[in-house]
PDB file of N, CA and C in Angstrom:
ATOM      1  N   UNK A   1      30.382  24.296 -66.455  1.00  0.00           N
ATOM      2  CA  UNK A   1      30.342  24.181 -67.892  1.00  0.00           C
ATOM      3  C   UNK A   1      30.459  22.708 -68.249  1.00  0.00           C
ATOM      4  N   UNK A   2      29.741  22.104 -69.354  1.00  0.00           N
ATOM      5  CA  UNK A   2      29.628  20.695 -69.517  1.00  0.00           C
ATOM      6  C   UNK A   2      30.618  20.448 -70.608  1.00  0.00           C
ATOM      7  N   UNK A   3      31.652  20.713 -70.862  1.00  0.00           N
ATOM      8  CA  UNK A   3      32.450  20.875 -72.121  1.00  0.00           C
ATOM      9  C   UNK A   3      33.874  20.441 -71.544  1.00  0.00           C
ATOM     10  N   UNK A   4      34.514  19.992 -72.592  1.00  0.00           N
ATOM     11  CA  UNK A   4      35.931  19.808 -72.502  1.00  0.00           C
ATOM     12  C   UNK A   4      37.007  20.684 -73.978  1.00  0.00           C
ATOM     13  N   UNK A   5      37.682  21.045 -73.353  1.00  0.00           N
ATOM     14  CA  UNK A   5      38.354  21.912 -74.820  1.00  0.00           C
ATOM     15  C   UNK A   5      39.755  21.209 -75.498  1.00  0.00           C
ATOM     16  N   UNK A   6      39.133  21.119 -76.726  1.00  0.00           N
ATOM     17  CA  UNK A   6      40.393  20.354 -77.618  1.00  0.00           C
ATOM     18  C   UNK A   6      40.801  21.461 -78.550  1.00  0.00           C
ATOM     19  N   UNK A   7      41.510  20.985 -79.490  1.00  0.00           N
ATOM     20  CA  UNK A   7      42.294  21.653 -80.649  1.00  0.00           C
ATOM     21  C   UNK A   7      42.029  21.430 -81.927  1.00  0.00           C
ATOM     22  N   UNK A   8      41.535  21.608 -82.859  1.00  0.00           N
ATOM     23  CA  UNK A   8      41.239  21.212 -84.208  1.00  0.00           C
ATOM     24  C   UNK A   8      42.676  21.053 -84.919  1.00  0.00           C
ATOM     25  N   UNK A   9      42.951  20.223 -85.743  1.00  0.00           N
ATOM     26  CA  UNK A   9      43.875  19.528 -86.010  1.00  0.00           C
ATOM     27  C   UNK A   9      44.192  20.472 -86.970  1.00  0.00           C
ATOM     28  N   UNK A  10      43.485  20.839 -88.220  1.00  0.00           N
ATOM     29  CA  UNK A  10      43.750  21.877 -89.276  1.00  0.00           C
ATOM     30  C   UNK A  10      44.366  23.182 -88.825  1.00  0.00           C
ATOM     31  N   UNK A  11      43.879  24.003 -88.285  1.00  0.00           N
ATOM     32  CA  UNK A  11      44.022  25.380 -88.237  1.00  0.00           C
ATOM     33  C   UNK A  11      44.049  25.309 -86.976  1.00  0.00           C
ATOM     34  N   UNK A  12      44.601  24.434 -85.978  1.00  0.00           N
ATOM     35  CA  UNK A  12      44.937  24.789 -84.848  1.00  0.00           C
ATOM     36  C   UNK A  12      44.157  25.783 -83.422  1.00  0.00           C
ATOM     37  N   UNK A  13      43.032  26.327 -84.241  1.00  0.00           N
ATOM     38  CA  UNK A  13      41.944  26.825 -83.187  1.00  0.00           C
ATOM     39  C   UNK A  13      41.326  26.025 -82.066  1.00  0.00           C
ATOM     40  N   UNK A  14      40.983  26.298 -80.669  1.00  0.00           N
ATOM     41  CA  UNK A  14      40.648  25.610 -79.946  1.00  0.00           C
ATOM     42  C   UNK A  14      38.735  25.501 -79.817  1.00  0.00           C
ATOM     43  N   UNK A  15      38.166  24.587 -79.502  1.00  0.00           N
ATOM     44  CA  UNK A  15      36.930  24.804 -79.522  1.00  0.00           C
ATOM     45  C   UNK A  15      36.497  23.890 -78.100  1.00  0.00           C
ATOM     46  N   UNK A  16      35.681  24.173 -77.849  1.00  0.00           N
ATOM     47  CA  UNK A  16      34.526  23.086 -76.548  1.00  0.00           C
ATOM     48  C   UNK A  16      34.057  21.887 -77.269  1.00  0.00           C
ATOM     49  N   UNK A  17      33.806  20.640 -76.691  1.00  0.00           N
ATOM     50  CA  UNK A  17      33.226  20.204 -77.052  1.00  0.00           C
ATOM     51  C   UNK A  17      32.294  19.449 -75.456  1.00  0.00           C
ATOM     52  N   UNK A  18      31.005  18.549 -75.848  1.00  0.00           N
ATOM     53  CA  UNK A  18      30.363  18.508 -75.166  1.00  0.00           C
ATOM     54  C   UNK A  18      30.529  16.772 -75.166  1.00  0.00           C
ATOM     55  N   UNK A  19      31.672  16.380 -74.230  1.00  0.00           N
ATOM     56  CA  UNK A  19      31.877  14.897 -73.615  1.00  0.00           C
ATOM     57  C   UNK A  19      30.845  13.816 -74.144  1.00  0.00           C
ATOM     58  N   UNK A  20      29.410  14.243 -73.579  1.00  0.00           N
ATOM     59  CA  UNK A  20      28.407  13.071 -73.579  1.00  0.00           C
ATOM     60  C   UNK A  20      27.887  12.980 -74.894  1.00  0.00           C
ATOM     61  N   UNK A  21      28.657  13.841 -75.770  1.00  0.00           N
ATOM     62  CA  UNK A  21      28.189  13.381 -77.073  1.00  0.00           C
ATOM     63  C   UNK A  21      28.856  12.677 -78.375  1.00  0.00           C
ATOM     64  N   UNK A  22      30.078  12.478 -77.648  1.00  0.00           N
ATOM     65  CA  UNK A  22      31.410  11.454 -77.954  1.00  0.00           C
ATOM     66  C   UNK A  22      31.064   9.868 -78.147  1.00  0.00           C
ATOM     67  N   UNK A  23      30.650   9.720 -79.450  1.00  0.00           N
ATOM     68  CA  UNK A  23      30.310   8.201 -79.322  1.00  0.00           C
ATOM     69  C   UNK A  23      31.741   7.538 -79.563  1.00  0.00           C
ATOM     70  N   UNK A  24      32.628   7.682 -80.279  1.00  0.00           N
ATOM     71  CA  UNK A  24      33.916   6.890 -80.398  1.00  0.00           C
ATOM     72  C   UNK A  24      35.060   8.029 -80.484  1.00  0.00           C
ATOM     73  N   UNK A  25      36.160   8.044 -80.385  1.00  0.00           N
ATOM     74  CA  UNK A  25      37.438   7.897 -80.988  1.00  0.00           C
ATOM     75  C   UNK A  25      38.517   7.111 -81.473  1.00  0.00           C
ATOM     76  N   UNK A  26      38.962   7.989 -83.043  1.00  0.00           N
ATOM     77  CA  UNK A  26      39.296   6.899 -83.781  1.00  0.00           C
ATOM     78  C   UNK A  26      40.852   7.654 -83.946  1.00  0.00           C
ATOM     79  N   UNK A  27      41.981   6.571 -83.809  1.00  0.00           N
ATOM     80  CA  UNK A  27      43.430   7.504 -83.535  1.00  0.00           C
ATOM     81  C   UNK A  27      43.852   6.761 -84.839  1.00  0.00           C
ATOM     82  N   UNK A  28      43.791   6.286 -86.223  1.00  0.00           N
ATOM     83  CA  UNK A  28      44.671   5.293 -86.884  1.00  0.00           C
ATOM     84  C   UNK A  28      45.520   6.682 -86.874  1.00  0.00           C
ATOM     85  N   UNK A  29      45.328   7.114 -88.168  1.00  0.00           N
ATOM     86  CA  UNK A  29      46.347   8.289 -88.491  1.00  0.00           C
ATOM     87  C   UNK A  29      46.235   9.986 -87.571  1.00  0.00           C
ATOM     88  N   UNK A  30      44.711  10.791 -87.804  1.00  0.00           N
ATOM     89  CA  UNK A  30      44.692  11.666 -87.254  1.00  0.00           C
ATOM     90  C   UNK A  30      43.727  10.802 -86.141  1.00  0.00           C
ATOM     91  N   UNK A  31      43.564  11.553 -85.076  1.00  0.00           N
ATOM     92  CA  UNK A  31      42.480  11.531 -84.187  1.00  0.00           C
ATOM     93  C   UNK A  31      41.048  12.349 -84.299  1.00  0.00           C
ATOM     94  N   UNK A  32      40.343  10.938 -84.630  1.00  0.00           N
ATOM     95  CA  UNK A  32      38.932  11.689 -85.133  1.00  0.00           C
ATOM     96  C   UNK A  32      38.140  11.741 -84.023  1.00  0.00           C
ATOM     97  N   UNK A  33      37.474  12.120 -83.456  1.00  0.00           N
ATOM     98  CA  UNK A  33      36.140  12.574 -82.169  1.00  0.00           C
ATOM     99  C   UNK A  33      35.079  12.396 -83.732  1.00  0.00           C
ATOM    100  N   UNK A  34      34.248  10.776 -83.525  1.00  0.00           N
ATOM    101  CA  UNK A  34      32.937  10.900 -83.671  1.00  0.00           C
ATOM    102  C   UNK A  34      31.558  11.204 -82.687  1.00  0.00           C
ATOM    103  N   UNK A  35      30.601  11.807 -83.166  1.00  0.00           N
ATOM    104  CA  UNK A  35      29.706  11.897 -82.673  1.00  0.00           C
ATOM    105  C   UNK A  35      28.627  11.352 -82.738  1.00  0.00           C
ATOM    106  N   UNK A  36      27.719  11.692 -81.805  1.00  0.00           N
ATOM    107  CA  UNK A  36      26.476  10.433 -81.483  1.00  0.00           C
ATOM    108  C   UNK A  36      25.643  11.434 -82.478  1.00  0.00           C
ATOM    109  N   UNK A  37      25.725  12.360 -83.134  1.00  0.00           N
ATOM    110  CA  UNK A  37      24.634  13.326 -83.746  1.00  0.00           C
ATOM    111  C   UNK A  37      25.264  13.270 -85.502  1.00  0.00           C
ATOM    112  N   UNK A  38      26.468  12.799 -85.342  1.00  0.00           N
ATOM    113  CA  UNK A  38      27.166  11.918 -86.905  1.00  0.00           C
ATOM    114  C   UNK A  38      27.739  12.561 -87.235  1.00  0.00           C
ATOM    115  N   UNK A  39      28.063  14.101 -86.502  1.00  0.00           N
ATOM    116  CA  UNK A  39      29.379  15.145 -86.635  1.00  0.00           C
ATOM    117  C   UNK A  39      30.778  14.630 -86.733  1.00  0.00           C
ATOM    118  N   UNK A  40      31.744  14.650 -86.887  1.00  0.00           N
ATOM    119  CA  UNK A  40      33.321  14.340 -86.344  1.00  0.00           C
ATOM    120  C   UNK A  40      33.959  15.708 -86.652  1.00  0.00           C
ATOM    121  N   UNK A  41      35.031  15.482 -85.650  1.00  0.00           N
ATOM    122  CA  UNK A  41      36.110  16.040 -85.421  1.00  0.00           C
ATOM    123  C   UNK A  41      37.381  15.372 -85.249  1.00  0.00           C
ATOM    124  N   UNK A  42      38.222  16.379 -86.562  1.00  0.00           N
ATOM    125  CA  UNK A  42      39.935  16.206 -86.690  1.00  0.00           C
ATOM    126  C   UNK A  42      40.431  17.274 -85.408  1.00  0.00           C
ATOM    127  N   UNK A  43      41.406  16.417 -84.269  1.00  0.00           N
ATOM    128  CA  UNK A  43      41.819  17.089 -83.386  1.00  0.00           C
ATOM    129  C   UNK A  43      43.168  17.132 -83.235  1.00  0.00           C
ATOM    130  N   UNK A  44      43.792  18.027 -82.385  1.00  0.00           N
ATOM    131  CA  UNK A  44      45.540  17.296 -82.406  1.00  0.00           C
ATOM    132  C   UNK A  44      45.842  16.678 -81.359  1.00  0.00           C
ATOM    133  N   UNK A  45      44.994  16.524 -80.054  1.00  0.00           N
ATOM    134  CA  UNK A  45      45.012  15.665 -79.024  1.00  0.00           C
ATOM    135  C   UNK A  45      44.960  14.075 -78.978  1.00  0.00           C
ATOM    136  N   UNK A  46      45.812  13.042 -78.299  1.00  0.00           N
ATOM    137  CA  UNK A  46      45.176  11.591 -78.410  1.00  0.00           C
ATOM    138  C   UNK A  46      44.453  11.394 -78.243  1.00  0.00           C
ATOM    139  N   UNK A  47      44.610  10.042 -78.404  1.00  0.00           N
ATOM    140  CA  UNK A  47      42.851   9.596 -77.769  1.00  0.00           C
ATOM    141  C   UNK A  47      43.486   9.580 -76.187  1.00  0.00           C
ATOM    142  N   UNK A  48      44.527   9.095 -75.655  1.00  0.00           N
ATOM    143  CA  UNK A  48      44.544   8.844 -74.199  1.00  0.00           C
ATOM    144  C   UNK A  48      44.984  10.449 -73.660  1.00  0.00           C
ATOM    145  N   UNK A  49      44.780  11.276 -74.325  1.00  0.00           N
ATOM    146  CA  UNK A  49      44.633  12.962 -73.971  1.00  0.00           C
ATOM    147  C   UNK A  49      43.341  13.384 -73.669  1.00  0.00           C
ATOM    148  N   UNK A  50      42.437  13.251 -75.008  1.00  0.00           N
ATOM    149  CA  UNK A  50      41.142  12.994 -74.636  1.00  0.00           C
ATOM    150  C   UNK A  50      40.554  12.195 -73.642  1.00  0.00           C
ATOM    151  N   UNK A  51      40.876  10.924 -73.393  1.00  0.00           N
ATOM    152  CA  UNK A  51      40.598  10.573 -72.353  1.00  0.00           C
ATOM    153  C   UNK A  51      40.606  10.785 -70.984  1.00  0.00           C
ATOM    154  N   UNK A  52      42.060  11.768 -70.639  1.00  0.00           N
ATOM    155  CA  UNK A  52      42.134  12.373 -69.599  1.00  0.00           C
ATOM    156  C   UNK A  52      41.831  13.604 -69.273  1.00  0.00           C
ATOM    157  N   UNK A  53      40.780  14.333 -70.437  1.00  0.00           N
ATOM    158  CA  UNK A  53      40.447  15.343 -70.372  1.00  0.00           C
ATOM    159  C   UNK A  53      38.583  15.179 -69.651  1.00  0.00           C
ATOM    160  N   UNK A  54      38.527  13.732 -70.577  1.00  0.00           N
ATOM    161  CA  UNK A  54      36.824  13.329 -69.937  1.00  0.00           C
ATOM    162  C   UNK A  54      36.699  12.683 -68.712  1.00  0.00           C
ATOM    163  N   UNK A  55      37.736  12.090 -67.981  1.00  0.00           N
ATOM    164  CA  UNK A  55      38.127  12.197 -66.780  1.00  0.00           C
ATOM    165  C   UNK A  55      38.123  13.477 -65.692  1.00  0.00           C
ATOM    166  N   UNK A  56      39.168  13.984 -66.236  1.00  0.00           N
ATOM    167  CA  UNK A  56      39.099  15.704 -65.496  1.00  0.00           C
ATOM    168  C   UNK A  56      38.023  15.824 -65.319  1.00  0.00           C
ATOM    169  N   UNK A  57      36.857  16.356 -66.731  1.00  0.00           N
ATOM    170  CA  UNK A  57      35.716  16.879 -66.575  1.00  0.00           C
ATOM    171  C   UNK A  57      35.168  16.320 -65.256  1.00  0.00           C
ATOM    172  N   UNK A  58      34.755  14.859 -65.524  1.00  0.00           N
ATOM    173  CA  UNK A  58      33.608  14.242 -64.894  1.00  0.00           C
ATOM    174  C   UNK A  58      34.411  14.194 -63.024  1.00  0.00           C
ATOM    175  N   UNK A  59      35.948  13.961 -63.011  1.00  0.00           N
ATOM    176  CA  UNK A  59      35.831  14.225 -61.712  1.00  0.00           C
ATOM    177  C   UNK A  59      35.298  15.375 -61.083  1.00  0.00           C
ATOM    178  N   UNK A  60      35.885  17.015 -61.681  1.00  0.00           N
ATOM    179  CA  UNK A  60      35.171  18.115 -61.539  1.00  0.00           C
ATOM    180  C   UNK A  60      33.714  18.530 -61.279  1.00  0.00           C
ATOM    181  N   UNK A  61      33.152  17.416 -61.783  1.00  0.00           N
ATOM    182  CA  UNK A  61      31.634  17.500 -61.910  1.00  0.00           C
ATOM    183  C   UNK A  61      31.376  16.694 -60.661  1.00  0.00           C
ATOM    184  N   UNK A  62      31.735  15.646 -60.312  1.00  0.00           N
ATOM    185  CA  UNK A  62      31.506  14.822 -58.805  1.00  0.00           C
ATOM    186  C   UNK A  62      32.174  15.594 -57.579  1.00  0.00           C
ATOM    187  N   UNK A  63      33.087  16.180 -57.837  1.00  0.00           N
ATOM    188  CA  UNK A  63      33.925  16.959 -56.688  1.00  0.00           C
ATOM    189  C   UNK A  63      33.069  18.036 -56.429  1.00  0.00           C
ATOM    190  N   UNK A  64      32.573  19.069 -57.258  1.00  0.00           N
ATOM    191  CA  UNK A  64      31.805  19.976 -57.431  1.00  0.00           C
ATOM    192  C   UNK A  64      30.056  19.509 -56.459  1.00  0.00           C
ATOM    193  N   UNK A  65      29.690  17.863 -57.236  1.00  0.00           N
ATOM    194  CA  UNK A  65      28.192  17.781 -56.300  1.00  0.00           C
ATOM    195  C   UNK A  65      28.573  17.003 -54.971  1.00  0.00           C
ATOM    196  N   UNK A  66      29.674  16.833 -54.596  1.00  0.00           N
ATOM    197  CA  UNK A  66      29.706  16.625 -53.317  1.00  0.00           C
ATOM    198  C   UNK A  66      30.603  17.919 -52.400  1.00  0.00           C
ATOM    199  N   UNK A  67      30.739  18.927 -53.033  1.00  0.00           N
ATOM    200  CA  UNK A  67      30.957  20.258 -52.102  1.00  0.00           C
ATOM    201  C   UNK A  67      29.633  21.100 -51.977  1.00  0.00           C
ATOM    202  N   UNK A  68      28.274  20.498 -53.109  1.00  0.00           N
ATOM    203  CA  UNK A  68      26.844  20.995 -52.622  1.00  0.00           C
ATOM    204  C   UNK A  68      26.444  19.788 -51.716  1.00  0.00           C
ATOM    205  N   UNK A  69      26.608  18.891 -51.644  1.00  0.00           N
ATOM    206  CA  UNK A  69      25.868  18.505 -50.694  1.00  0.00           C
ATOM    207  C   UNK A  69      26.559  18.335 -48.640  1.00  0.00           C
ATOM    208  N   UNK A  70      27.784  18.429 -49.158  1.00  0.00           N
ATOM    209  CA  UNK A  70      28.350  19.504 -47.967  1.00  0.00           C
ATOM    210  C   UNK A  70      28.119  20.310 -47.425  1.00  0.00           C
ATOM    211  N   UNK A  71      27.632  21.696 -47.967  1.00  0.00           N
ATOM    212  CA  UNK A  71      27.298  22.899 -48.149  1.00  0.00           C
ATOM    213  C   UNK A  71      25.888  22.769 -47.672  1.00  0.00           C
ATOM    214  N   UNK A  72      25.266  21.817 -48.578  1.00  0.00           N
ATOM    215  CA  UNK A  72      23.789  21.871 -48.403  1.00  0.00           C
ATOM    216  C   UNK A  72      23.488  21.071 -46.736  1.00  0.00           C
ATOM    217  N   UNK A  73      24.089  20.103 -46.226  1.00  0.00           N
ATOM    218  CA  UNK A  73      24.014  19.535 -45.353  1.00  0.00           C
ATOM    219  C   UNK A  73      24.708  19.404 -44.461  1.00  0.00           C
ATOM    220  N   UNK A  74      25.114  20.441 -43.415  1.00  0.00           N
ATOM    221  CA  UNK A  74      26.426  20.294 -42.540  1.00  0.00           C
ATOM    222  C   UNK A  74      26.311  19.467 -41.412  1.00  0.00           C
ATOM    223  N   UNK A  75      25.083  19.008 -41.539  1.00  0.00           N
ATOM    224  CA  UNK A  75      24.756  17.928 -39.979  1.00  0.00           C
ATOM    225  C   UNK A  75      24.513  16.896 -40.364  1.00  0.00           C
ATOM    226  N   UNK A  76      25.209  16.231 -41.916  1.00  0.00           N
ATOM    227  CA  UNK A  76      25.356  15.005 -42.000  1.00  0.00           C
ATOM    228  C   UNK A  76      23.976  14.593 -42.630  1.00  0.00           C
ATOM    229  N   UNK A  77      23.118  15.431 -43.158  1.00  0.00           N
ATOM    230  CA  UNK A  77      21.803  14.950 -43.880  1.00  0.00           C
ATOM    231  C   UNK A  77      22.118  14.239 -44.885  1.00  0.00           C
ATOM    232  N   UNK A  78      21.564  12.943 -45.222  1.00  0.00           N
ATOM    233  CA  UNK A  78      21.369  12.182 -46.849  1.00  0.00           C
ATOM    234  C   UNK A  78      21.208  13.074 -47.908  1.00  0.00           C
ATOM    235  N   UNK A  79      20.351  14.194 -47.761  1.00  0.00           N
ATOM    236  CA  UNK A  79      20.218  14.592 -49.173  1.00  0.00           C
ATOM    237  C   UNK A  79      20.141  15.897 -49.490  1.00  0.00           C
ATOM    238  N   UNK A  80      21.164  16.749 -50.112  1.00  0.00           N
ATOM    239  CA  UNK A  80      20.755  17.940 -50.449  1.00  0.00           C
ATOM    240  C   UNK A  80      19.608  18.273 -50.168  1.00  0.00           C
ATOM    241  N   UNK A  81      18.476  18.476 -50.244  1.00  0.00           N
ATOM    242  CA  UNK A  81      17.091  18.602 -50.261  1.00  0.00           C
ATOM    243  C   UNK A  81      16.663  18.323 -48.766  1.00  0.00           C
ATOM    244  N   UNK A  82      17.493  18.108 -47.588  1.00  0.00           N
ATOM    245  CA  UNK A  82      16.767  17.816 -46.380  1.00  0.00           C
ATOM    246  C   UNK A  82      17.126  19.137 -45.704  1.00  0.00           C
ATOM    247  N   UNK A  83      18.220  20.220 -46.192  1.00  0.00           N
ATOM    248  CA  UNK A  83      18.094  21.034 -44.939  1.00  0.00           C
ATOM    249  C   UNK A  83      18.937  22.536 -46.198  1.00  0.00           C
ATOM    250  N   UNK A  84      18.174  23.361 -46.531  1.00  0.00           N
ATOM    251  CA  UNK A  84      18.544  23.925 -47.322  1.00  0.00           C
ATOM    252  C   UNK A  84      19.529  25.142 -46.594  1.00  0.00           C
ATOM    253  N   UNK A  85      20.385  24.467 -46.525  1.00  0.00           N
ATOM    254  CA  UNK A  85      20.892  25.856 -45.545  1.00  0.00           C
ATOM    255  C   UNK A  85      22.525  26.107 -46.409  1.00  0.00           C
ATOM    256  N   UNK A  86      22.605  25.977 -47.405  1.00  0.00           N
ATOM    257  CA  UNK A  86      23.736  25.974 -48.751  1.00  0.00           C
ATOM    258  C   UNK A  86      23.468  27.710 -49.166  1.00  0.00           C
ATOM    259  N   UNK A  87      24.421  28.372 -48.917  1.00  0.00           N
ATOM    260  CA  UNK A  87      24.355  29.553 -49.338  1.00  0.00           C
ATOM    261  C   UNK A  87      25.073  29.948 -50.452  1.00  0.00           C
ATOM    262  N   UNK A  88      25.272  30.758 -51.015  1.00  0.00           N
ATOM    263  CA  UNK A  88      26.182  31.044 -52.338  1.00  0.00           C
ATOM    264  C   UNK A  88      27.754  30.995 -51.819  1.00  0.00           C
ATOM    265  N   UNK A  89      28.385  32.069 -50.540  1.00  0.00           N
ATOM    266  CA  UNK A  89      29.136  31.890 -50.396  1.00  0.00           C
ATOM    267  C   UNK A  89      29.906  30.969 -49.669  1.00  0.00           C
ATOM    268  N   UNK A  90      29.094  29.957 -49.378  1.00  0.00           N
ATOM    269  CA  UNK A  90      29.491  28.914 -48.561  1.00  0.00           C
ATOM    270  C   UNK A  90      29.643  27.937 -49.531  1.00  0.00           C
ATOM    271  N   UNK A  91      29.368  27.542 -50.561  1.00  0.00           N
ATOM    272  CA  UNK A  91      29.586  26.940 -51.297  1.00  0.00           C
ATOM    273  C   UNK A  91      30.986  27.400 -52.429  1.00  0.00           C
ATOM    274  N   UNK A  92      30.789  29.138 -52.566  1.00  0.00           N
ATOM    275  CA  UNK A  92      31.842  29.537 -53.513  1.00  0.00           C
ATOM    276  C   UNK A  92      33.022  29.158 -53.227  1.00  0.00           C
ATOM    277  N   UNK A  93      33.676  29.522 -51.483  1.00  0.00           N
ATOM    278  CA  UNK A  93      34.728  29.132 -50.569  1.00  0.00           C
ATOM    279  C   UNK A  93      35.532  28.136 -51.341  1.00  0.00           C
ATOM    280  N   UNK A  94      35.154  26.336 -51.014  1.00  0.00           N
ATOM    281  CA  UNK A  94      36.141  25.304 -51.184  1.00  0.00           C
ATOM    282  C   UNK A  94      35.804  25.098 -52.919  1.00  0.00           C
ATOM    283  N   UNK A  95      34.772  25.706 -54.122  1.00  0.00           N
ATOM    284  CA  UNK A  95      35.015  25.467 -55.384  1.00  0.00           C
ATOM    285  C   UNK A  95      36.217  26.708 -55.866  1.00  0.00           C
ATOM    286  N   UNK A  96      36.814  27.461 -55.349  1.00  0.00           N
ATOM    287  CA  UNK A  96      37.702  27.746 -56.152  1.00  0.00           C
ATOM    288  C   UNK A  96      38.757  27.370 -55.846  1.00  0.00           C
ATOM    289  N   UNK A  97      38.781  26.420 -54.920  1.00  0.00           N
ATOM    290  CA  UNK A  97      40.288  25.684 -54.785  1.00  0.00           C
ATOM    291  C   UNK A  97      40.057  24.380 -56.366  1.00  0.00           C
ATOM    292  N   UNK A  98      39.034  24.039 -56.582  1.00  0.00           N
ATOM    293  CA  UNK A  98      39.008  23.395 -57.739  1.00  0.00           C
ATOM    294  C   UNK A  98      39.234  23.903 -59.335  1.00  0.00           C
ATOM    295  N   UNK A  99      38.425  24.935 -59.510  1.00  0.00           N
ATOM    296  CA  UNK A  99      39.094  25.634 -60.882  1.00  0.00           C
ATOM    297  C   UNK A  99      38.278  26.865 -60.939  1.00  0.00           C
ATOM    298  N   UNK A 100      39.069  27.988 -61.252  1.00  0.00           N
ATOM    299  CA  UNK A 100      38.118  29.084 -61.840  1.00  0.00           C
ATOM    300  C   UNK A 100      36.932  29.016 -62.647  1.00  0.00           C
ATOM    301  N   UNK A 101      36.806  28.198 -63.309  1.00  0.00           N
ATOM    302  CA  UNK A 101      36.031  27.788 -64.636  1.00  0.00           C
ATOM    303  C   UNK A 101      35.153  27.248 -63.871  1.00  0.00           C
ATOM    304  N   UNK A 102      35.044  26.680 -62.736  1.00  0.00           N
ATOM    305  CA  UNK A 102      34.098  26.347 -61.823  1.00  0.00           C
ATOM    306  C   UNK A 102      33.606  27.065 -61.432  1.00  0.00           C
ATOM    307  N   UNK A 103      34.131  28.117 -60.946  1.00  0.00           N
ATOM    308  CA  UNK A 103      33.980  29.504 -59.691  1.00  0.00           C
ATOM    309  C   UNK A 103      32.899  30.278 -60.628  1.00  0.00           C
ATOM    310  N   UNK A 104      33.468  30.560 -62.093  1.00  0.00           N
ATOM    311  CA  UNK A 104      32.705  31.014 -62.640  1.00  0.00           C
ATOM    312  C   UNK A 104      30.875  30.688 -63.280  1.00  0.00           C
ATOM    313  N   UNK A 105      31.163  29.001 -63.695  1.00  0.00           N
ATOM    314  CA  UNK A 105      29.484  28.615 -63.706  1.00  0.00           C
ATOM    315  C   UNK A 105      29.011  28.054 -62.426  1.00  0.00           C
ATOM    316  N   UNK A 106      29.505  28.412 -61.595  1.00  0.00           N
ATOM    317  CA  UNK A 106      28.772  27.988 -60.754  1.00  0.00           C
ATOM    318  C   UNK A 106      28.177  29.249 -59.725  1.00  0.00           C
ATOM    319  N   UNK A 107      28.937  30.496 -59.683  1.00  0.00           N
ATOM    320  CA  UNK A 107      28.450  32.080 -59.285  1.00  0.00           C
ATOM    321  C   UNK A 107      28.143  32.962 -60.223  1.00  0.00           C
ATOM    322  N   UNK A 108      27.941  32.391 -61.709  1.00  0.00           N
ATOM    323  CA  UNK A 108      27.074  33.578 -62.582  1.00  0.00           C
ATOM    324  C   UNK A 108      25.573  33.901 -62.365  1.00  0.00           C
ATOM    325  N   UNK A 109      25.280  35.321 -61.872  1.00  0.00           N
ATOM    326  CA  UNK A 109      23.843  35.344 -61.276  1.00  0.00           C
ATOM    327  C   UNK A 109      23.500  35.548 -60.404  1.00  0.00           C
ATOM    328  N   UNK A 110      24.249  34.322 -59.672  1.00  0.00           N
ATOM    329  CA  UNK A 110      23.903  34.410 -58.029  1.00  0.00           C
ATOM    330  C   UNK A 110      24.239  35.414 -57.195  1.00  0.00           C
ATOM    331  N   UNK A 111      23.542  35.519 -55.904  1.00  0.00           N
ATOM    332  CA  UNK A 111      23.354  36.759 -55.193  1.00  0.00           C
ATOM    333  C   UNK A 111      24.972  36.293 -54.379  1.00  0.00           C
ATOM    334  N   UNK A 112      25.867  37.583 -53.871  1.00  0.00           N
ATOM    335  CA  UNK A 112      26.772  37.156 -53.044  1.00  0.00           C
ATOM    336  C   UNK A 112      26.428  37.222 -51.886  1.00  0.00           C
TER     337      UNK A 112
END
């Protein structure tokens, strides 16, 4: 999932939002999440909360393409794409030591 989940500052509901579309945050009084599409968001998280939430994500996301190209390459190939031998459950194995939320977009569909 390409999202990170914050809190809306008003009514306290939680929502996704989508990292790469975070052009600034602004903390004077509330913490605003502007967007590159000219949306904002009032949140109750910091900015250095947020920040360690777009961290999380993006390590998750690098940890995640280097357990496919593990998977995909057990004899030490350069590139995913040289030896397709990455199966569903060989890959499912070491992502749920990373997060369910992983486990889940990354085996919706797929054959076990």
């Amino acid at each position: 999932m390409n999202v990170i989940q914050l809190t809306r500052l008003r009514h306290g509901e939680q929502f996704f939002l989508n990292p790469d579309l975070i052009e600034r945050v602004d903390t004077h009084v509330d913490t605003v999440i502007r967007l590159t599409t000219g949306n904002e968001h009032r949140v109750k998280e910091t900015g250095d909360e947020i920040v360690r939430h777009i961290a999380d994500f993006r390590a998750r996301v690098l940890a995640l393409a280097g357990l496919f190209q593990q998977a995909a390459s057990p004899n030490g190939a350069d590139s995913v794409w040289a030896e397709p031998s990455a199966t569903a459950s060989t890959i499912r194995e070491p992502i749920a030591e990373l997060s369910p939320t992983v486990v889940a977009a990354t085996t919706e569909g797929s054959p076990s």
